[in-house]
PDB file of N, CA and C in Angstrom:
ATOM      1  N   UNK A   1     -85.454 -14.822  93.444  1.00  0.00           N
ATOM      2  CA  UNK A   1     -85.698 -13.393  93.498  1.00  0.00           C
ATOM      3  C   UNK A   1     -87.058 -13.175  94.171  1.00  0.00           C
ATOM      4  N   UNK A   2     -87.248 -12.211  94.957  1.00  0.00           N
ATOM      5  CA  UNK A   2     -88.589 -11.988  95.914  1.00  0.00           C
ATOM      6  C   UNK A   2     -89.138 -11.600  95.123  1.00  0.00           C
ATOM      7  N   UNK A   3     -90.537 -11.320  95.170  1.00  0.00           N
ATOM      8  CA  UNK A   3     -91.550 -10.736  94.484  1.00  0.00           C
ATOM      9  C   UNK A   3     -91.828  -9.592  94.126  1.00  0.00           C
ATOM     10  N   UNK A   4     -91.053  -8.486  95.080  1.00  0.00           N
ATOM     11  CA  UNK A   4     -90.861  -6.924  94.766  1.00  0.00           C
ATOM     12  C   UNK A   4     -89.708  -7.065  94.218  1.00  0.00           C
ATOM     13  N   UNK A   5     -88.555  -7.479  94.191  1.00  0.00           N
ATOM     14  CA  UNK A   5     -87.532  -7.614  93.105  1.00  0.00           C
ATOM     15  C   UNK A   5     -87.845  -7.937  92.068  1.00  0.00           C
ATOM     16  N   UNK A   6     -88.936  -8.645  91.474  1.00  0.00           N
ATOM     17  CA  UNK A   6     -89.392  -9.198  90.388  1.00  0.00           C
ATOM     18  C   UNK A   6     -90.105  -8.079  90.043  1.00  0.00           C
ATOM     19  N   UNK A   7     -91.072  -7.354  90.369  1.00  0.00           N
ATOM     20  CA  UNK A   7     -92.158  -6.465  90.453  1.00  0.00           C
ATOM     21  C   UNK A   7     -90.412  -4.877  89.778  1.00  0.00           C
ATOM     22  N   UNK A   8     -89.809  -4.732  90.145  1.00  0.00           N
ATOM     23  CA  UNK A   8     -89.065  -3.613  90.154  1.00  0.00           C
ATOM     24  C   UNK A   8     -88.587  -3.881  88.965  1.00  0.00           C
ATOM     25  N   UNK A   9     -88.022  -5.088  88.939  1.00  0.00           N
ATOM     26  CA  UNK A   9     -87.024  -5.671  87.629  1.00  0.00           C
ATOM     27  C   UNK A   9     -88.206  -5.279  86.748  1.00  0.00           C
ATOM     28  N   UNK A  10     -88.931  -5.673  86.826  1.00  0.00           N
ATOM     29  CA  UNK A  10     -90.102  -5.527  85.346  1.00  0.00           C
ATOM     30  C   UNK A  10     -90.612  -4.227  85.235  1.00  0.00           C
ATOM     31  N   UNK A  11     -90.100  -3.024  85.879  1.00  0.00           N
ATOM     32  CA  UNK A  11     -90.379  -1.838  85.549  1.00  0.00           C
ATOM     33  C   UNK A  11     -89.383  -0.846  84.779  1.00  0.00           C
ATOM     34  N   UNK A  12     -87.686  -1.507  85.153  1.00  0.00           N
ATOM     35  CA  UNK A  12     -86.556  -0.883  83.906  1.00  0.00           C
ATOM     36  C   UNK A  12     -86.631  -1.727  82.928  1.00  0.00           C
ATOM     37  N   UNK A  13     -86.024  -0.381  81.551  1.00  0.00           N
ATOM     38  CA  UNK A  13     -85.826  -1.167  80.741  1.00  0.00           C
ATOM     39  C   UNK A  13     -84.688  -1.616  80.134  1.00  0.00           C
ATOM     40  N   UNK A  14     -84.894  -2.410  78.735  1.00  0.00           N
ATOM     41  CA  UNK A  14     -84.347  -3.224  78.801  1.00  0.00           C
ATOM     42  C   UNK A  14     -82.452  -2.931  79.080  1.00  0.00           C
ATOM     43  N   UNK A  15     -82.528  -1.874  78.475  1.00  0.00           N
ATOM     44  CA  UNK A  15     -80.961  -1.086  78.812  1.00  0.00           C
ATOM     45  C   UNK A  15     -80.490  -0.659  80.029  1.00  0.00           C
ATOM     46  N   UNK A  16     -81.420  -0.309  80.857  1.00  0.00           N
ATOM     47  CA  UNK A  16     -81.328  -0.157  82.273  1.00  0.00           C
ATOM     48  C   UNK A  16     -80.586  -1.423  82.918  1.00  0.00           C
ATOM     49  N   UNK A  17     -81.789  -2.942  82.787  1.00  0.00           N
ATOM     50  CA  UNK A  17     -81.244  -3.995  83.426  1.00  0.00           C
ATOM     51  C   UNK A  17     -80.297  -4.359  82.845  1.00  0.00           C
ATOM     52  N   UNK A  18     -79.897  -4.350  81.710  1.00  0.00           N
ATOM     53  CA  UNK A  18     -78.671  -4.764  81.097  1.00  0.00           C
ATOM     54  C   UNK A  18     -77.143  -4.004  81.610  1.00  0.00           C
ATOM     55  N   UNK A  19     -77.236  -2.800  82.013  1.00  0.00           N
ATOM     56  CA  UNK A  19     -76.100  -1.968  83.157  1.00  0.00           C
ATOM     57  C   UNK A  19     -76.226  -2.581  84.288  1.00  0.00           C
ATOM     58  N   UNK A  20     -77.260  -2.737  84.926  1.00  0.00           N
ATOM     59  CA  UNK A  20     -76.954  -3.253  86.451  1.00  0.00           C
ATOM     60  C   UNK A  20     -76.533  -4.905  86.506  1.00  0.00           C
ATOM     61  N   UNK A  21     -77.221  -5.886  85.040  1.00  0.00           N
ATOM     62  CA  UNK A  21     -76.411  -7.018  85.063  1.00  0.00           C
ATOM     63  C   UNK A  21     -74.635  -7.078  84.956  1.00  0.00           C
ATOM     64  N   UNK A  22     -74.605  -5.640  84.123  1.00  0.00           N
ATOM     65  CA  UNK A  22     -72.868  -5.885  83.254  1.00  0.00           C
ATOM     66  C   UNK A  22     -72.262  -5.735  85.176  1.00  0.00           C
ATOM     67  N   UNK A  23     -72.848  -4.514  85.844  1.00  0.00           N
ATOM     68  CA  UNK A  23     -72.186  -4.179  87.227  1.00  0.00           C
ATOM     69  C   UNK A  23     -72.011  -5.344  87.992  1.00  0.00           C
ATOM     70  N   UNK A  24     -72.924  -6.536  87.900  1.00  0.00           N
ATOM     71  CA  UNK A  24     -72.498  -7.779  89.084  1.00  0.00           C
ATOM     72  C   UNK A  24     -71.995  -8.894  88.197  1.00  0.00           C
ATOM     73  N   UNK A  25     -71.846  -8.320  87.465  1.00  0.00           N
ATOM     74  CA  UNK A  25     -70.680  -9.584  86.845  1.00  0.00           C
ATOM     75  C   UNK A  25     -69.029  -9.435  87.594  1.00  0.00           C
ATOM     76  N   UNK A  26     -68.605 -10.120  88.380  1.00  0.00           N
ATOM     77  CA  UNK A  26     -67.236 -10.102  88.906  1.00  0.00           C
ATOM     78  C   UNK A  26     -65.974 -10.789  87.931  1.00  0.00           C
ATOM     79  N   UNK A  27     -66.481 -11.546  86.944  1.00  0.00           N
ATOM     80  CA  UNK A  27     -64.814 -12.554  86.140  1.00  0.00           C
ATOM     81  C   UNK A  27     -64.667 -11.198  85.486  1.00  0.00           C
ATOM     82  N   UNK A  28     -65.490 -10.184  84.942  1.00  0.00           N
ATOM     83  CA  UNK A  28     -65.296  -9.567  83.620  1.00  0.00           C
ATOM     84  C   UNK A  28     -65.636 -10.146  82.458  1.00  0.00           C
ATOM     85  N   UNK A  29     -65.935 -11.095  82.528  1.00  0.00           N
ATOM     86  CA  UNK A  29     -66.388 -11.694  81.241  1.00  0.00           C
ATOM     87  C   UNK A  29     -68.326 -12.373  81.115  1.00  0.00           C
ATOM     88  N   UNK A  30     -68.715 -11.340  80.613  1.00  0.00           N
ATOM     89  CA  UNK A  30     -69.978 -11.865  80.386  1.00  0.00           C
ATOM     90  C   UNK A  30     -70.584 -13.225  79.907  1.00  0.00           C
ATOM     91  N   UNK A  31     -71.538 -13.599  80.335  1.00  0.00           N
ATOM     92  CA  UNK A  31     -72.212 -15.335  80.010  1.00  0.00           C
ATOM     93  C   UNK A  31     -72.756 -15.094  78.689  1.00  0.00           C
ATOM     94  N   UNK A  32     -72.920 -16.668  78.722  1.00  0.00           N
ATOM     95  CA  UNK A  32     -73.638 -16.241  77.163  1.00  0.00           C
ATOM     96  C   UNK A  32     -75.265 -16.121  77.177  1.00  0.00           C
ATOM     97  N   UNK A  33     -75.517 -16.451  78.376  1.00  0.00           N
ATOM     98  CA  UNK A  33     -77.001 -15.941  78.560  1.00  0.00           C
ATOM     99  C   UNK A  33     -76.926 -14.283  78.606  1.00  0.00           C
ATOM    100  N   UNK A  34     -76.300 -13.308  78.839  1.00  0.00           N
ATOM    101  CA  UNK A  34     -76.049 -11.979  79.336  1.00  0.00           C
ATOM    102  C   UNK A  34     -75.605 -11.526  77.554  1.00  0.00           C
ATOM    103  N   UNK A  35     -74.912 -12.207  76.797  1.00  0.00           N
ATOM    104  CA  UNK A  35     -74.908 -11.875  75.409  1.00  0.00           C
ATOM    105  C   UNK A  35     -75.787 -11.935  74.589  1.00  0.00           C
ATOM    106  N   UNK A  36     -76.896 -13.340  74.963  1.00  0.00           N
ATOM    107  CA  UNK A  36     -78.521 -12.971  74.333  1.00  0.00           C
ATOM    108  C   UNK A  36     -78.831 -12.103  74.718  1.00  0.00           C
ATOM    109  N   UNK A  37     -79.105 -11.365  76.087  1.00  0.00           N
ATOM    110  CA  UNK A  37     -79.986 -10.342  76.295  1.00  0.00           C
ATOM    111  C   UNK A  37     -79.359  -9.161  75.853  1.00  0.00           C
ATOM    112  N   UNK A  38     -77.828  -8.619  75.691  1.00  0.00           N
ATOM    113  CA  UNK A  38     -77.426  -7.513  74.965  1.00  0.00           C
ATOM    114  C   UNK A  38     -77.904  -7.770  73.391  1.00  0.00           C
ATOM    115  N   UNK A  39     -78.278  -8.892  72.838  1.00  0.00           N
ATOM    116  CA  UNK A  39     -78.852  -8.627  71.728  1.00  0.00           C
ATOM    117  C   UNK A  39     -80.577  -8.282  71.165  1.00  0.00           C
ATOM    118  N   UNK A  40     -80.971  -8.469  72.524  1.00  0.00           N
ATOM    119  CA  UNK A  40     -82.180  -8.170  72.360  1.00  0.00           C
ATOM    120  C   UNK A  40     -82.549  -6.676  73.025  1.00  0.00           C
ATOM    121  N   UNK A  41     -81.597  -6.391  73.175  1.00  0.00           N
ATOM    122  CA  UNK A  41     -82.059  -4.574  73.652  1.00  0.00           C
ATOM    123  C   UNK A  41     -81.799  -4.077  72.581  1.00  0.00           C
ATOM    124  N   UNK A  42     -82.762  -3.077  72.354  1.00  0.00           N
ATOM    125  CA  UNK A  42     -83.061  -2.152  71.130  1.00  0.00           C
ATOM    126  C   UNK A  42     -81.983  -0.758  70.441  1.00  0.00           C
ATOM    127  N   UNK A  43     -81.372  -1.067  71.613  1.00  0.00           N
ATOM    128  CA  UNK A  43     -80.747   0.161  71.316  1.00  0.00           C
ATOM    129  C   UNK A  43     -79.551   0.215  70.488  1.00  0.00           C
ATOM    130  N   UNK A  44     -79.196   1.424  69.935  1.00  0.00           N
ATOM    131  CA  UNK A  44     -77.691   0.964  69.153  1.00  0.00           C
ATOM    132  C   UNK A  44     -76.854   0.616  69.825  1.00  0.00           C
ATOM    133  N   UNK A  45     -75.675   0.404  69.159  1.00  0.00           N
ATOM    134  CA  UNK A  45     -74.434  -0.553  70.271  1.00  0.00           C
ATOM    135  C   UNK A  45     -74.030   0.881  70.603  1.00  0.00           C
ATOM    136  N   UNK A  46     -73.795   1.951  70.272  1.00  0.00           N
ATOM    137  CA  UNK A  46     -73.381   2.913  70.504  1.00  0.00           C
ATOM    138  C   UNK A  46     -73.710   3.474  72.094  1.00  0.00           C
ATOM    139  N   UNK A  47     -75.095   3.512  71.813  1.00  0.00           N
ATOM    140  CA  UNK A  47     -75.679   3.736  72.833  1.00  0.00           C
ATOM    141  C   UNK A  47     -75.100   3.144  74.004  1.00  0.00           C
ATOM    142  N   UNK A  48     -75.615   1.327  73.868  1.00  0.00           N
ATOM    143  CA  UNK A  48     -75.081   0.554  74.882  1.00  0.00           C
ATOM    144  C   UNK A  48     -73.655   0.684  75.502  1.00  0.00           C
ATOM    145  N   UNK A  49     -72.682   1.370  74.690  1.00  0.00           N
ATOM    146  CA  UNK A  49     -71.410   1.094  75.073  1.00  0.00           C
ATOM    147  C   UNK A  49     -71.468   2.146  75.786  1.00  0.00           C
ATOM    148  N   UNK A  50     -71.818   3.298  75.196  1.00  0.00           N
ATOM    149  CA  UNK A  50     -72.089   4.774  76.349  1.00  0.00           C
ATOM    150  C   UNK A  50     -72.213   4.049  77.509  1.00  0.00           C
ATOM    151  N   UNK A  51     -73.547   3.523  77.880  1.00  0.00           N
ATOM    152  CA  UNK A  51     -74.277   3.281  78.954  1.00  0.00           C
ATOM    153  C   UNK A  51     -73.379   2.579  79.986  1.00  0.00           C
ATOM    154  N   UNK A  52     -72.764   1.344  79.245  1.00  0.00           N
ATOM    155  CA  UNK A  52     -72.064   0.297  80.602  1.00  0.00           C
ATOM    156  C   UNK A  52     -70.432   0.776  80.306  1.00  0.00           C
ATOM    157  N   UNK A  53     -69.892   1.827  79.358  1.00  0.00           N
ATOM    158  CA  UNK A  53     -68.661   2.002  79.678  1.00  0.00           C
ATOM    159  C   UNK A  53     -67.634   1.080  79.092  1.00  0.00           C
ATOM    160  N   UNK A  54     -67.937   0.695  77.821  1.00  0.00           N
ATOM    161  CA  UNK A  54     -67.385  -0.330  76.881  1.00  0.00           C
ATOM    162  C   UNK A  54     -67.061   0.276  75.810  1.00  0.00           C
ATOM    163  N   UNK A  55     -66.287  -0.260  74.865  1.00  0.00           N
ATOM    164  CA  UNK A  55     -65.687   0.087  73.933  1.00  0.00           C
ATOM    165  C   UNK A  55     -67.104  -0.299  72.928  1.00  0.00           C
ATOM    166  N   UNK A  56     -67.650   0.142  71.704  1.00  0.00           N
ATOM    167  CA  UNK A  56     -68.476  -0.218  70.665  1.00  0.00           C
ATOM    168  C   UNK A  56     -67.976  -1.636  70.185  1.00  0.00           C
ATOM    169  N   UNK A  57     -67.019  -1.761  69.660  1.00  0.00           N
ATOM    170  CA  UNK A  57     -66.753  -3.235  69.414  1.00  0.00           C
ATOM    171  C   UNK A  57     -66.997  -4.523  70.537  1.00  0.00           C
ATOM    172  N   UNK A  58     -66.499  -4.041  71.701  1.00  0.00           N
ATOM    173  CA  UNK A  58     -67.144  -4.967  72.689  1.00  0.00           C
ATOM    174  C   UNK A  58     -68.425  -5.155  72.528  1.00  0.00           C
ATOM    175  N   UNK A  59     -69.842  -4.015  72.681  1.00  0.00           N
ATOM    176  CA  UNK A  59     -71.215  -4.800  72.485  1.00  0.00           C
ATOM    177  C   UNK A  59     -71.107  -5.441  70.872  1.00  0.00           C
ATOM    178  N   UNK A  60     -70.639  -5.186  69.768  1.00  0.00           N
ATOM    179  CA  UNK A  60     -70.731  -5.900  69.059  1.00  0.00           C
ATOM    180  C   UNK A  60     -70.122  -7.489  69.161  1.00  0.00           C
ATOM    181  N   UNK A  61     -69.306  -7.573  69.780  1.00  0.00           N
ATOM    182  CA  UNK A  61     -68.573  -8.950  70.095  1.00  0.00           C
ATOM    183  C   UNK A  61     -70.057  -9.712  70.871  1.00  0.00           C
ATOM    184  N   UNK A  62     -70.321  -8.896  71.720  1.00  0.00           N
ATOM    185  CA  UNK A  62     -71.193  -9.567  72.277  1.00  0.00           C
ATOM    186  C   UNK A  62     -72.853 -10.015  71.739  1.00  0.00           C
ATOM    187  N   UNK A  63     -73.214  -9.112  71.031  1.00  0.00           N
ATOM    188  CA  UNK A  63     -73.957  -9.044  70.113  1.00  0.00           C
ATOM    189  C   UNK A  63     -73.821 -10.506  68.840  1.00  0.00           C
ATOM    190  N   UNK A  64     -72.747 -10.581  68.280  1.00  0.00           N
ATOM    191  CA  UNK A  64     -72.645 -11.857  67.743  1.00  0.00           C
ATOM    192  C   UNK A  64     -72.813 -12.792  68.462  1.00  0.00           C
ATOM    193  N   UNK A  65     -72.062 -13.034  69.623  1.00  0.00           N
ATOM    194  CA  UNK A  65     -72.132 -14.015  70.422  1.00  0.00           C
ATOM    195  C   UNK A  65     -73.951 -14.655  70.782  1.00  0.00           C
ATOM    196  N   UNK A  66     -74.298 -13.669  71.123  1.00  0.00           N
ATOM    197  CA  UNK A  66     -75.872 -13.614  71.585  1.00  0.00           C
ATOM    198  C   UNK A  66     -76.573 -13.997  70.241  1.00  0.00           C
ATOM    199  N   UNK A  67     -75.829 -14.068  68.906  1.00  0.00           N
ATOM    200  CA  UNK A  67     -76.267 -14.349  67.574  1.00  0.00           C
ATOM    201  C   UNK A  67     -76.249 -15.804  67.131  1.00  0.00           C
ATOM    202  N   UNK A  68     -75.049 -15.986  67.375  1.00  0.00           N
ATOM    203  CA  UNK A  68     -74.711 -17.808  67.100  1.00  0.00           C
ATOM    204  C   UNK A  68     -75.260 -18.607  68.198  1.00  0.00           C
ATOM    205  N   UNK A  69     -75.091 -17.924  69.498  1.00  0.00           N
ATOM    206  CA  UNK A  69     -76.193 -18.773  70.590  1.00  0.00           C
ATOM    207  C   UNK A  69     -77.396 -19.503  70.117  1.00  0.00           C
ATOM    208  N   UNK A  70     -78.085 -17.769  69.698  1.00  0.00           N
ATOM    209  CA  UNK A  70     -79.582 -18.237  69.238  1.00  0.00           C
ATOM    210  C   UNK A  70     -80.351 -18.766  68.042  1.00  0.00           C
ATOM    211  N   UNK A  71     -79.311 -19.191  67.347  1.00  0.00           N
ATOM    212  CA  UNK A  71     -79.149 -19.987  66.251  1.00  0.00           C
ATOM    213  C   UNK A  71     -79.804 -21.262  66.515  1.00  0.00           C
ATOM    214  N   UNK A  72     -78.453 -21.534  67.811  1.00  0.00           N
ATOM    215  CA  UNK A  72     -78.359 -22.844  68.677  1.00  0.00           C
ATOM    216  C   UNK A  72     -79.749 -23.198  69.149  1.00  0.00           C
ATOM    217  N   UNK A  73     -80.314 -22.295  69.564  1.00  0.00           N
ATOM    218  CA  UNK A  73     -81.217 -22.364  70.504  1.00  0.00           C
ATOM    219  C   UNK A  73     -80.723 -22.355  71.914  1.00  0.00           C
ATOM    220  N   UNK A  74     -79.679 -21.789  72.358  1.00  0.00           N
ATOM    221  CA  UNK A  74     -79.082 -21.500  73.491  1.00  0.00           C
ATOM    222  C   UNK A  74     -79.334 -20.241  74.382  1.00  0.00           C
ATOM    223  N   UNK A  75     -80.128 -19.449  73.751  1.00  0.00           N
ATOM    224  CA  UNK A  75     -80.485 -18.361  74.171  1.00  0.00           C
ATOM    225  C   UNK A  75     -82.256 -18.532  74.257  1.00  0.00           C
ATOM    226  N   UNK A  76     -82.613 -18.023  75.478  1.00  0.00           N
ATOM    227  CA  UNK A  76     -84.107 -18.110  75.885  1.00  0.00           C
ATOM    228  C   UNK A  76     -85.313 -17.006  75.500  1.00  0.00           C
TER     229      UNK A  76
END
């Protein structure tokens, strides 16, 4: 990533980058690095699901996921 991409990225937050990650995901199926970071945004799942256009149970699915990861220590 260039340095003004880096510089930009670090100015949305965390719910912001978390919509434009869900948008370049092409399988449809989110990583499990992308399920830690839906668990570390602050916001309710409610919210989140508003935002990227998901059902509420989906960020919660994902939300666990991003849970047992970081258990693991699989999440950064």
């Amino acid at each position: 990533m260039s340095f003004m991409l880096q510089i930009e990225a670090a100015q949305r937050s965390p719910l912001d980058q978390l919509a434009i990650d869900y948008m370049t995901i092409r399988s449809g199926k989110p990583s499990i690095d992308f399920c830690c970071r839906t668990l570390g945004v602050l916001e309710k799942d409610e919210v989140i699901a508003r935002r990227l256009g998901v059902a509420i149970s989906t960020v919660r699915t994902w939300r666990e996921v991003g849970r047992r990861m970081n258990g693991r220590g699989s999440c950064r």
